[in-house]
C-alpha atoms as a PDB file:
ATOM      1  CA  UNK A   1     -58.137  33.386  66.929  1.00  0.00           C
ATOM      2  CA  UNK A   2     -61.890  34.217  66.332  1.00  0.00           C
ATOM      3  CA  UNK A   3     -64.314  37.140  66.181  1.00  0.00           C
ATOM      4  CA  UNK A   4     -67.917  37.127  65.681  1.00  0.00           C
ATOM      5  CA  UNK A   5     -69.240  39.798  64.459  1.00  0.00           C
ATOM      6  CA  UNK A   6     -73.302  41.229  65.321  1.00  0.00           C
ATOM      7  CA  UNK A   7     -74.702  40.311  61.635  1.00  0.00           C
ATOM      8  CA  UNK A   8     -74.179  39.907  58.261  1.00  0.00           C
ATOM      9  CA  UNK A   9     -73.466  43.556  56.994  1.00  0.00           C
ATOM     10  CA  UNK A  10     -71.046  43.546  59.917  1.00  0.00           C
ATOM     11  CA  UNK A  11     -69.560  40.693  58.499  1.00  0.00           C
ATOM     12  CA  UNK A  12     -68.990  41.486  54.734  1.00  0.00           C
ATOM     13  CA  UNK A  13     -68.016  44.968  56.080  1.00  0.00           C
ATOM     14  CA  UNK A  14     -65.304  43.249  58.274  1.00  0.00           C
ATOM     15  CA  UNK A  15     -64.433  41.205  55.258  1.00  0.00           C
ATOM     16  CA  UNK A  16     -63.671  44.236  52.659  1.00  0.00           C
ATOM     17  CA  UNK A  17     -61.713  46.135  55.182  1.00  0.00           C
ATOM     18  CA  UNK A  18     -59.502  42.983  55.042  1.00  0.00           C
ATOM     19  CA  UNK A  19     -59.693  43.146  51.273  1.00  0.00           C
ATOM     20  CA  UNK A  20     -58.986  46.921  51.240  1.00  0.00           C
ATOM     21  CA  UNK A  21     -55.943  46.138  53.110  1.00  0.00           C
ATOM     22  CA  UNK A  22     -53.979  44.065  51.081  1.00  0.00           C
ATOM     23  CA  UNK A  23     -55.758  40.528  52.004  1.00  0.00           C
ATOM     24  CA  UNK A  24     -57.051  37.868  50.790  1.00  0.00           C
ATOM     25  CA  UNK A  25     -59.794  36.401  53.385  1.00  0.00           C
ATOM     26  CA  UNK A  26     -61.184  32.855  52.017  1.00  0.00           C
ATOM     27  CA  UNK A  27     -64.818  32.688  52.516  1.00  0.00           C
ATOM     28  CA  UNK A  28     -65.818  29.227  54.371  1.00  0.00           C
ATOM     29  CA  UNK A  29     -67.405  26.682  52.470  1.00  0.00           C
ATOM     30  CA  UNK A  30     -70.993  25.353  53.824  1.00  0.00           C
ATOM     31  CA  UNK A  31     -69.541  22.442  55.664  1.00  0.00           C
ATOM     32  CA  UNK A  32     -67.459  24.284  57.491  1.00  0.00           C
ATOM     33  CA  UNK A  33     -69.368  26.707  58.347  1.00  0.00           C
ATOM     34  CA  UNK A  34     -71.641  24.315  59.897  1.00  0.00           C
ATOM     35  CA  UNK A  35     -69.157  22.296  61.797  1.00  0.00           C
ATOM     36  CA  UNK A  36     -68.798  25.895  63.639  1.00  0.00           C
ATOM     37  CA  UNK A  37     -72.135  26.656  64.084  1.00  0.00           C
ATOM     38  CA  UNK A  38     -72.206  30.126  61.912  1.00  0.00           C
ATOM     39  CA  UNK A  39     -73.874  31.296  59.283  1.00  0.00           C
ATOM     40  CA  UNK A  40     -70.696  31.912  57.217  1.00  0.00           C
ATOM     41  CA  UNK A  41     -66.863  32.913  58.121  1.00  0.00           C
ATOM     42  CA  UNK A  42     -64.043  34.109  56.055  1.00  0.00           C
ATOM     43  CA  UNK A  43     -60.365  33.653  57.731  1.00  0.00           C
ATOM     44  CA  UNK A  44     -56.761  34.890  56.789  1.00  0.00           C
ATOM     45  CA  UNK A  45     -53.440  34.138  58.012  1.00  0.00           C
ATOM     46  CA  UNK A  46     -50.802  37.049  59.864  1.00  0.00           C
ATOM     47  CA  UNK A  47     -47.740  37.444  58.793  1.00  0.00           C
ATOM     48  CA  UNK A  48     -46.799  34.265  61.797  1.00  0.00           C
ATOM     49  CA  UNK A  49     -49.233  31.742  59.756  1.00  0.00           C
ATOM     50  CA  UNK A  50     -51.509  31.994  62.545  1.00  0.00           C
ATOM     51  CA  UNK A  51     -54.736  31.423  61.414  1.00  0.00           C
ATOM     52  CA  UNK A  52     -57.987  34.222  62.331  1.00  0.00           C
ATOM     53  CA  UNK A  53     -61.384  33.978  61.305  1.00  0.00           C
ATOM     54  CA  UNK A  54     -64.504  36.104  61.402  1.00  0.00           C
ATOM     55  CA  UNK A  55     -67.869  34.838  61.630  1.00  0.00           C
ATOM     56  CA  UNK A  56     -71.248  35.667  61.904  1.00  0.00           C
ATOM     57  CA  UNK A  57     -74.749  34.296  62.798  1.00  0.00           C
ATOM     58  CA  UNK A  58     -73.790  31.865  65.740  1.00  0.00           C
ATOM     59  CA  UNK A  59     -76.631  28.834  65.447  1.00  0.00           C
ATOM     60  CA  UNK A  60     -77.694  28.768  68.789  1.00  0.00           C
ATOM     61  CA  UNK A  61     -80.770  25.860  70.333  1.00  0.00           C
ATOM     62  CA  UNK A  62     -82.172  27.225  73.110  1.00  0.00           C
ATOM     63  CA  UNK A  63     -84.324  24.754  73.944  1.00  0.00           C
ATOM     64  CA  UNK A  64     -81.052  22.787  75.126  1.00  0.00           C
ATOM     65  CA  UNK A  65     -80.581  23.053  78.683  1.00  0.00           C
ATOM     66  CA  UNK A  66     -77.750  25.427  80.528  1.00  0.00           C
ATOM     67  CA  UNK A  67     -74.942  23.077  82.270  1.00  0.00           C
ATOM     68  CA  UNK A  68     -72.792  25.397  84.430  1.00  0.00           C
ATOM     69  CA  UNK A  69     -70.379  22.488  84.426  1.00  0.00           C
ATOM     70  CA  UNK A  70     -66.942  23.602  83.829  1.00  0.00           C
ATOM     71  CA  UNK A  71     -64.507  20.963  81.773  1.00  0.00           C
ATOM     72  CA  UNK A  72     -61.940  19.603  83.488  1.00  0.00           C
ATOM     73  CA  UNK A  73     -59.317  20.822  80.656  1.00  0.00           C
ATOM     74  CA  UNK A  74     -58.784  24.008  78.775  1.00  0.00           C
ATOM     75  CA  UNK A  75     -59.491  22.534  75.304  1.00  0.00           C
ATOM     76  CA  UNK A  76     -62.249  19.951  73.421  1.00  0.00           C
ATOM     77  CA  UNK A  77     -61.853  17.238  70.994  1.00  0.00           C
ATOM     78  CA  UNK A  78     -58.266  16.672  69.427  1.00  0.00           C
ATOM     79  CA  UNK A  79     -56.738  19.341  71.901  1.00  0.00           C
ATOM     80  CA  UNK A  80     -58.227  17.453  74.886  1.00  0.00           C
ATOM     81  CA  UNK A  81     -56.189  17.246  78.421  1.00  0.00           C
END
């Protein structure tokens, strides 16, 4: 589960409230971020081990074209139909 937040104040204010409720969010290390395409992210897991993260500064080229093109499955890469 993922949210982006609008910048970065949003994001280190997003980050504390996590703090200032008992968690620990891990801060995502340069690589990571940019294998997502952010300019940084922190994540945490719920009390299930899912895994959420918060990010902020999508990288975003818009001199790529639009493709309306719709996959033919629900998921990318590893999780591909």
């Amino acid at each position: 589960m993922g949210w982006l937040v609008a910048d970065e104040p949003a994001f280190f204010a997003a980050v504390e409230r996590l703090k200032s409720q008992g968690l620990s969010p891990t801060l995502g290390t340069r690589d990571e971020c940019f294998a997502r395409k952010v300019s940084d992210f922190a994540w945490i897991l719920d009390p299930m081990g899912n895994r959420h993260e918060i990010a902020w500064g999508p990288s975003v080229d818009y001199r790529s074209p639009f493709s309306s093109q719709a996959p033919n499955h629900p998921f990318g890469g590893r999780h591909g139909g």
